[in-house]
Protein backbone atom coordinates (compact mmCIF):
# COMPACT_ATOMS: atom_id res chain seq x y z
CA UNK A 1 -66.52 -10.61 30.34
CA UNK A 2 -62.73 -11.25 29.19
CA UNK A 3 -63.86 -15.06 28.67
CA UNK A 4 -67.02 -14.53 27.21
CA UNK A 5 -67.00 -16.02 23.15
CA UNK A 6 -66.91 -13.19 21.07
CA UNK A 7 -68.75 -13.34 17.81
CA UNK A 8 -66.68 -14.90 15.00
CA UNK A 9 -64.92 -13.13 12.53
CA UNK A 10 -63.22 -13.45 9.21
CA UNK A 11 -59.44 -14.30 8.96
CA UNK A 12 -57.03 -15.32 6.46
CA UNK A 13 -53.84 -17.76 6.90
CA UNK A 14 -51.96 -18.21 4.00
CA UNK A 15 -49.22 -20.96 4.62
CA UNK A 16 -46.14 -22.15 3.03
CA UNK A 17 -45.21 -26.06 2.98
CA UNK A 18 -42.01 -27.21 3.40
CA UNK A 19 -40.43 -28.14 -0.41
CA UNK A 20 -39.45 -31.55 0.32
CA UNK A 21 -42.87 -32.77 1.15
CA UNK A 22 -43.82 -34.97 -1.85
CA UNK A 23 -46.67 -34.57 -4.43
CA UNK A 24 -48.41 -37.62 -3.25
CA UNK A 25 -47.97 -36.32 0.69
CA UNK A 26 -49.62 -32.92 0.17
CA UNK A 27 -53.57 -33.30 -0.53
CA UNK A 28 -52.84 -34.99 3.52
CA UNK A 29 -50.92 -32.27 4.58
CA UNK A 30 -53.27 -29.90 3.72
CA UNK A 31 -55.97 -31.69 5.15
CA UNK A 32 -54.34 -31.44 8.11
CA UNK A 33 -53.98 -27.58 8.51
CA UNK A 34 -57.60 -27.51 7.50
CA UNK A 35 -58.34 -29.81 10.21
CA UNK A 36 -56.92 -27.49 12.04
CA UNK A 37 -59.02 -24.79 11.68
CA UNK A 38 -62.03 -27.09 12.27
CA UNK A 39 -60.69 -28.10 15.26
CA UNK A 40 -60.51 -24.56 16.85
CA UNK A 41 -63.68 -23.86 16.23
CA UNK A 42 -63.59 -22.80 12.64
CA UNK A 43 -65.84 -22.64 9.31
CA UNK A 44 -63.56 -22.81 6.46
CA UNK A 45 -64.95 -21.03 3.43
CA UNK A 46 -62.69 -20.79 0.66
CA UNK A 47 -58.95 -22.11 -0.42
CA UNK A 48 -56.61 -21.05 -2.78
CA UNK A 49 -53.83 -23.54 -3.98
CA UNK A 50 -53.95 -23.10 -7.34
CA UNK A 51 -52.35 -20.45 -9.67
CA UNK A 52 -51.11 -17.71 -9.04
CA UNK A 53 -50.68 -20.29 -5.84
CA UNK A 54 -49.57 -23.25 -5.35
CA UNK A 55 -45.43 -24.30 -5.47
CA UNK A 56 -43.30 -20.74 -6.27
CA UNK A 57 -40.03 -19.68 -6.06
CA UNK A 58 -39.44 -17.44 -2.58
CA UNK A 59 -38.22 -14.07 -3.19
CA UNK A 60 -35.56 -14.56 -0.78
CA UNK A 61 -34.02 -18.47 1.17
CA UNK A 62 -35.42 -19.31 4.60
CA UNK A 63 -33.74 -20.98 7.07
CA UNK A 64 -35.59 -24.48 7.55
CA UNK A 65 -34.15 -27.26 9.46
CA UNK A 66 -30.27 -27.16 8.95
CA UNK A 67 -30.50 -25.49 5.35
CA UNK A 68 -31.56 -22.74 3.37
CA UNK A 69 -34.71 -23.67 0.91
CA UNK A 70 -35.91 -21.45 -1.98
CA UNK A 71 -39.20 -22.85 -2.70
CA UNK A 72 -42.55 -23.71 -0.72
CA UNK A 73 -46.37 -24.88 -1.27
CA UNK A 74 -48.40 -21.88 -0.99
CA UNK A 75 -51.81 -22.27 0.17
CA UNK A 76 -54.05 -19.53 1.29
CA UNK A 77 -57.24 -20.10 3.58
CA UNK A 78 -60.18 -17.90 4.35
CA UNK A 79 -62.13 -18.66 7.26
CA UNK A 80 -64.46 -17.31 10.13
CA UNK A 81 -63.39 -18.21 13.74
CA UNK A 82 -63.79 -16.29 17.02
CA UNK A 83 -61.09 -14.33 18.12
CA UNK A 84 -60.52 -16.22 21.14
CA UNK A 85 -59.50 -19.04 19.27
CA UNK A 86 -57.24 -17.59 17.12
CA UNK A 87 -54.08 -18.55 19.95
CA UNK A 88 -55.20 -21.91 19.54
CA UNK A 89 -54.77 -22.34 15.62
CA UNK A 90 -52.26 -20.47 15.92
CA UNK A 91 -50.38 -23.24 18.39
CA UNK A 92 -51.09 -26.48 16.25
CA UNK A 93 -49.17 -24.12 13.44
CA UNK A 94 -46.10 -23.84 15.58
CA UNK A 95 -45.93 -27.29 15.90
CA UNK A 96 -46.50 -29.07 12.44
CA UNK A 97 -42.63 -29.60 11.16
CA UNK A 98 -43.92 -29.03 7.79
CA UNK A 99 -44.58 -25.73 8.04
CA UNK A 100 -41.78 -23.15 7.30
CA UNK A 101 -43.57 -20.33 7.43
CA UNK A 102 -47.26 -18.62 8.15
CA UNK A 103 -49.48 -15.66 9.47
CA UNK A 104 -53.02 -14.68 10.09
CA UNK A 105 -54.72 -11.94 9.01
CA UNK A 106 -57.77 -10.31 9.58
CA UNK A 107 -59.48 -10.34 5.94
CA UNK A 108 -62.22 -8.75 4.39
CA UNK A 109 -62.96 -8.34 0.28
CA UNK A 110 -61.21 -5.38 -1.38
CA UNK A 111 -63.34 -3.88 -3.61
CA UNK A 112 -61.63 -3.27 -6.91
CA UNK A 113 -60.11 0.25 -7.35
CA UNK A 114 -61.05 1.57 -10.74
CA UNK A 115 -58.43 4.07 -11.11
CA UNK A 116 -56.01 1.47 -10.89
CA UNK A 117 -57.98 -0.39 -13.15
CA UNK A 118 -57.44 2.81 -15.47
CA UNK A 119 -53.90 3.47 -14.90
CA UNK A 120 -52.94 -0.49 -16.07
CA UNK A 121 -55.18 -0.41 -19.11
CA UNK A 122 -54.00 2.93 -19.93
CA UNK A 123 -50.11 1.22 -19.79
CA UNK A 124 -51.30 -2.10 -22.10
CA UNK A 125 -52.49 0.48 -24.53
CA UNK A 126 -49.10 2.68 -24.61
CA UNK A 127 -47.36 -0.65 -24.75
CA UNK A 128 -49.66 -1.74 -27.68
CA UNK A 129 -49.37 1.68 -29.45
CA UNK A 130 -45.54 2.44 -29.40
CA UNK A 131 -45.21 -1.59 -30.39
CA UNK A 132 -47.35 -0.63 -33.52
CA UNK A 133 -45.67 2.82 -34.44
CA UNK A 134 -42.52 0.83 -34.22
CA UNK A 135 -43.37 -2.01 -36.33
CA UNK A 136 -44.94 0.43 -38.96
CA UNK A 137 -41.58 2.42 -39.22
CA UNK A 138 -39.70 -0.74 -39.05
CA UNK A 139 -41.49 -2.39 -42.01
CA UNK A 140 -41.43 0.89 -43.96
CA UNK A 141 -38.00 1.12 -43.64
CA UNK A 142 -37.74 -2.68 -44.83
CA UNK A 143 -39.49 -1.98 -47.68
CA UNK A 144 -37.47 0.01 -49.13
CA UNK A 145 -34.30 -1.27 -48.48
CA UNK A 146 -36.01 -4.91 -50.01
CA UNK A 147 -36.79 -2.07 -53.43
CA UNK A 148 -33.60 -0.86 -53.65
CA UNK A 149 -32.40 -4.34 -53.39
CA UNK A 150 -34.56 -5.63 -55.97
CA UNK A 151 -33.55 -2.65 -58.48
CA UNK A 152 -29.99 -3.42 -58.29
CA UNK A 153 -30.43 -7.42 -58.73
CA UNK A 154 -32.30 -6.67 -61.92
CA UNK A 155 -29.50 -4.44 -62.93
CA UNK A 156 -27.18 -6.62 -62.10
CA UNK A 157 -28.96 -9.50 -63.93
CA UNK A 158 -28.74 -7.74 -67.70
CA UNK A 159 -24.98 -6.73 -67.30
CA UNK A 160 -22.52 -8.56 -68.97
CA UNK A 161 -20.77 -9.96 -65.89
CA UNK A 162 -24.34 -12.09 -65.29
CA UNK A 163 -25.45 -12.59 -68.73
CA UNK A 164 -24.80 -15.83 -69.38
CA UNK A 165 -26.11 -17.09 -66.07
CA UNK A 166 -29.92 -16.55 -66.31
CA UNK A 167 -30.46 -18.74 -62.73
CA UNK A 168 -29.11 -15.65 -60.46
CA UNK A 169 -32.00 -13.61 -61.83
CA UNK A 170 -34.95 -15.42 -59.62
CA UNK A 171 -32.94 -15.66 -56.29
CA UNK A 172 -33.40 -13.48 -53.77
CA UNK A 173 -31.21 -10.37 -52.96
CA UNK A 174 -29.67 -11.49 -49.26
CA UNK A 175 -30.26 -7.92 -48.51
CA UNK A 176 -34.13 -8.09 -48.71
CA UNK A 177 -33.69 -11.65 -46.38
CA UNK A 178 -31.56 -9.28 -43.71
CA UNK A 179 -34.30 -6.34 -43.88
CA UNK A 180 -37.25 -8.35 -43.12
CA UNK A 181 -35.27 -9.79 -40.49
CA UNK A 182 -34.27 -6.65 -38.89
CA UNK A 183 -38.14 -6.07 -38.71
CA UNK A 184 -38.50 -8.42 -36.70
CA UNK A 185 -36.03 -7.72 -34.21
CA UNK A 186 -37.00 -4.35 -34.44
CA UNK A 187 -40.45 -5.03 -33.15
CA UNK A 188 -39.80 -7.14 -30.74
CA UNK A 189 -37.24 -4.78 -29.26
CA UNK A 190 -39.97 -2.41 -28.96
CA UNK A 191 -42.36 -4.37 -27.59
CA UNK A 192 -40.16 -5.55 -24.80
CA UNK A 193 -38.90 -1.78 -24.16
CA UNK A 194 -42.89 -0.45 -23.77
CA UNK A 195 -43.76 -3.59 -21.83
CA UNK A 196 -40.98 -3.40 -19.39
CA UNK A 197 -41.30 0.31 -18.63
CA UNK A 198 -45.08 -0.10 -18.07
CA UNK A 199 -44.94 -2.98 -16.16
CA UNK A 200 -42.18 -2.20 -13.58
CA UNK A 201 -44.25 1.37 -13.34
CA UNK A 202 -47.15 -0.24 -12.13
CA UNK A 203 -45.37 -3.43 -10.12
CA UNK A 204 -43.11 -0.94 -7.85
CA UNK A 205 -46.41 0.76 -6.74
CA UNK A 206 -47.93 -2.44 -5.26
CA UNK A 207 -44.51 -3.80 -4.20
CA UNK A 208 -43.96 -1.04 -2.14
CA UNK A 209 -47.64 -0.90 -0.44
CA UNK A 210 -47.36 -4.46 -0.07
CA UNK A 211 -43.99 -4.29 1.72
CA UNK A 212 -45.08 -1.60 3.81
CA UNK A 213 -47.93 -3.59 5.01
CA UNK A 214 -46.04 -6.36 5.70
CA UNK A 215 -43.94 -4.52 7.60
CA UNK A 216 -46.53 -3.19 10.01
CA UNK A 217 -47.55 -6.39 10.54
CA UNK A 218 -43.96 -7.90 11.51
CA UNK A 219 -44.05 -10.60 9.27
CA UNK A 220 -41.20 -12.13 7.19
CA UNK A 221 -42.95 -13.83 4.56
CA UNK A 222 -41.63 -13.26 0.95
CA UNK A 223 -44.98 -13.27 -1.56
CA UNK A 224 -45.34 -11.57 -4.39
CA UNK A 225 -48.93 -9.67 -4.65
CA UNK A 226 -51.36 -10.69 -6.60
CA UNK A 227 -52.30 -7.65 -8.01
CA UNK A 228 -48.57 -7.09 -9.27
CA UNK A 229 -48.98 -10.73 -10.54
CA UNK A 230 -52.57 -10.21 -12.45
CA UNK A 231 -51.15 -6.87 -13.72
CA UNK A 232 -48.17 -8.13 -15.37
CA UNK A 233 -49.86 -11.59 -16.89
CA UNK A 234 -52.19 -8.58 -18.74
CA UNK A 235 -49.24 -6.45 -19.56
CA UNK A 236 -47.80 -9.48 -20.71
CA UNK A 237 -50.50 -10.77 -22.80
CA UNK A 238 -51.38 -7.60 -24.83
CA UNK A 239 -47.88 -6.89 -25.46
CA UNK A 240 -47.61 -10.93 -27.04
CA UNK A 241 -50.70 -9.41 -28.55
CA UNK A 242 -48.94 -6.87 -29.82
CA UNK A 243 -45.98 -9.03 -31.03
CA UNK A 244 -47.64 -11.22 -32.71
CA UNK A 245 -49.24 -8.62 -34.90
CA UNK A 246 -45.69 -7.26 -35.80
CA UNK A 247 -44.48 -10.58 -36.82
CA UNK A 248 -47.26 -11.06 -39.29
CA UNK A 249 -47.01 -7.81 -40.66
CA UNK A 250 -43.20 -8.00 -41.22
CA UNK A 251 -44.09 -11.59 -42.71
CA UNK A 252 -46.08 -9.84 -45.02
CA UNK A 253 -43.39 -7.15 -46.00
CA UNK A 254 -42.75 -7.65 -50.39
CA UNK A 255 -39.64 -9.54 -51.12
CA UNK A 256 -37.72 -8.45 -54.34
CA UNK A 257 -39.07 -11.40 -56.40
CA UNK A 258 -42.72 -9.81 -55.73
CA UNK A 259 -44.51 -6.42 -56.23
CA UNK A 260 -45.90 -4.68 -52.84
CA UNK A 261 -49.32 -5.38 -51.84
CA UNK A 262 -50.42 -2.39 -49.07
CA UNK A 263 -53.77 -2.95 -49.84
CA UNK A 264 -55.68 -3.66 -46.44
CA UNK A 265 -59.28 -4.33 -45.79
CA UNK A 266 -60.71 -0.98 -44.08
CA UNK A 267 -63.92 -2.02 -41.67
CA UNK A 268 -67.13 -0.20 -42.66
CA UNK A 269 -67.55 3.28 -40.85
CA UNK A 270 -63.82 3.90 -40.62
CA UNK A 271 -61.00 5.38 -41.94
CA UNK A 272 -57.10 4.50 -42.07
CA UNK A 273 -55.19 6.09 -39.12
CA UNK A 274 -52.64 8.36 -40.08
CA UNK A 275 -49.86 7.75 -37.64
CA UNK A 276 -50.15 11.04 -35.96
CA UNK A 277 -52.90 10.32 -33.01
CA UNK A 278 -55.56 12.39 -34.61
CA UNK A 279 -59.33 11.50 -36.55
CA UNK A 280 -61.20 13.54 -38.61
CA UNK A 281 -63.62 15.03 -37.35
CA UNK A 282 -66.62 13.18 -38.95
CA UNK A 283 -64.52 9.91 -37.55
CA UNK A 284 -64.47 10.89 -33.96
CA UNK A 285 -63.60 7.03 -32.42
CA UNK A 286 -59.84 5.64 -32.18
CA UNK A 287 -59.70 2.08 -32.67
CA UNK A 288 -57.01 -0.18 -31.40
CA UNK A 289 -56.27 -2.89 -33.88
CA UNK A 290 -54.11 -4.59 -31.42
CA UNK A 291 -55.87 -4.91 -28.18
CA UNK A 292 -59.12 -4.53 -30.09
CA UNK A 293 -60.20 -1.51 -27.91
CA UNK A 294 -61.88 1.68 -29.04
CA UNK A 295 -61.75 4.89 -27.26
CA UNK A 296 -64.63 7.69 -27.76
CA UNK A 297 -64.10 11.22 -27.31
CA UNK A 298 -63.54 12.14 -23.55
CA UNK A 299 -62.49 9.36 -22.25
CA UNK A 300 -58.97 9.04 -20.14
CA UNK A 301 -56.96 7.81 -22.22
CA UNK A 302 -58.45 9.37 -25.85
CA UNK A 303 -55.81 11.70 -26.52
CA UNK A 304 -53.25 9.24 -25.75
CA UNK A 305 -54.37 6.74 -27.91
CA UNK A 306 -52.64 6.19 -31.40
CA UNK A 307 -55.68 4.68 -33.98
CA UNK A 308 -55.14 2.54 -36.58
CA UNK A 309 -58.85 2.75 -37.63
CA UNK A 310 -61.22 6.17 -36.67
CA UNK A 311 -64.58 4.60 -36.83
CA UNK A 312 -67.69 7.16 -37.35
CA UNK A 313 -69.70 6.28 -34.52
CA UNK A 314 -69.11 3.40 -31.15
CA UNK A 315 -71.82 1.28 -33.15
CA UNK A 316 -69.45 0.91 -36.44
CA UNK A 317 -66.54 0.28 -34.25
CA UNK A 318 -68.23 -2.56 -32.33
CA UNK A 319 -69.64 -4.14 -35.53
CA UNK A 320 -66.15 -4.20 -37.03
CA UNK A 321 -65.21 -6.34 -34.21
CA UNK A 322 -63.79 -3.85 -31.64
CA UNK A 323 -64.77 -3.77 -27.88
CA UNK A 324 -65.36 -0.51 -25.31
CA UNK A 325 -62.44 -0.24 -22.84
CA UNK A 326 -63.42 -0.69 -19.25
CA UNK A 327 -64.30 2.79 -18.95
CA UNK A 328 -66.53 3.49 -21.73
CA UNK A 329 -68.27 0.42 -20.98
CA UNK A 330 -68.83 1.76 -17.22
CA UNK A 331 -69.63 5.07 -18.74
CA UNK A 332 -72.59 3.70 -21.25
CA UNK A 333 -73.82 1.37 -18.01
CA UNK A 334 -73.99 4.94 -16.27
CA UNK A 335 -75.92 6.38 -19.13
């Protein structure tokens, strides 16, 4: 019975390729490895080699040859095989010089977990909020530090001191060129504060579970997850998001040789957030200018949510552009 096939089953081997093998070299070396797997009896059905794959900076040197390299071709490979067989892949491996590290794993899919789903869209929308509130405060306080600026230049401009030079008049007060750039660097402060807090919140988390299973495992190999990774490019891109908007709106911020324009185009259905978190009541919905979310009453992360638009009903915030978070949109597929 011991040497009786069992029935195949699914495995992963992700493998790291020694830096110095050259770009022109490594479509063969790879073809090798999958040979391979063919070879012991193996039905390759996917590979991953390109982003968040491919060549990446180890989070710690290995010892490889007679020095220490910091960088390797990652390749990952899913595949069925029979257990049996698995000491016979695993014995080519050993003995390809290219190699500098791998391991093989028994695989299956991971279904998606929603509540972390929740808990990382729920930290892109903090991040997105407190950028906001931030840039809001920041330009206020720009504004009128460019007034009072302008006030004084035009008193300066009738006193006798500046009479005769009617040129000094038109330029701009350098204090109203400092406040709009303290906007800026106010908002981007913030941004990078709220995006660093909620990203290294949710990163530690799947560090440490990945580290943990890698431990049990008693392997060395120094990988960064690929949830942490797909969590932080999203963290990362609604917080440029986020950015973005507070550069244009500090852009926008009156200079002393021009009278304020506040006046913003309101989408139908909706009202003007008020700063504070709340809607009216005949305005139940909290839009998200930034991310472009809106959140209905009852859902997670409604009362955390600072609006800059409460929309009357789901239907006027959608046709002003905005989209359901992940939630509401699993909540109205429910329905």
């Amino acid at each position: 019975m011991r040497d009786q096939e069992r029935a195949p089953r699914k495995y992963e081997l992700m493998t790291i390729l020694h830096p110095d093998v050259a770009e022109e070299s490594l479509p063969g070396e790879l073809e090798r490895i999958s040979g391979f797997i063919t070879a012991a009896g193996g039905e390759l059905f996917e590979t991953l080699q390109d982003s968040p794959w491919g060549r990446r900076r180890l989070a710690y040197p290995i010892r490889s040859g007679s020095r220490d390299v910091r960088d390797g071709y990652y390749t990952v490979w899913r595949f069925t095989l029979g257990p049996t067989r698995v000491n016979d892949l695993e014995r080519e491996l050993k003995l390809n010089t290219q190699l500098i590290r791998y391991i093989v794993l028994s695989w299956e899919p991971t279904p998606i977990d929603p509540k972390a789903v929740e808990a990382a869209e729920i930290a892109a929308e903090d991040a997105a909020a407190a950028a906001y509130v931030a840039a809001q405060n920041a330009a206020a306080a720009a504004e009128e530090d460019a007034a009072e600026a302008y006030a004084a230049s035009q008193v300066a401009a009738v006193s006798p001191e500046t009479e005769a030079d009617d040129e000094t008049s038109a330029i701009e007060p350098v204090a109203a060129e400092e406040a709009r750039a303290d906007v800026l660097e106010a908002a981007e402060a913030a941004v990078e504060t709220s995006m660093r807090l909620a990203a290294e919140e949710v990163r530690t988390d799947a560090l440490t579970a990945e580290a943990e299973a890698l431990e049990a495992t008693g392997a060395e190999l120094a990988i960064e997850p690929v949830e942490a990774i797909e969590e932080r490019e999203e963290l990362e891109s609604d917080a440029a998001a986020a950015l973005e908007k507070a550069e244009a709106e500090a852009s926008a911020t009156p200079t002393a040789a021009s009278a304020p324009d506040t006046t913003d185009e309101i989408p139908v259905g909706a009202v003007r957030g008020d700063g504070t978190g709340e809607c009216p009541e005949d305005y139940p919905v909290k839009g998200n200018a930034t991310s472009k979310l809106y959140h209905s009453p009852g859902s997670p992360s409604y009362k955390r949510t600072v609006p800059e638009y409460c929309f009357a009903s789901t239907e006027a915030a959608e046709a002003a552009g905005f989209n359901p978070t992940k939630y509401e949109a699993a909540h109205e597929e429910g329905e």
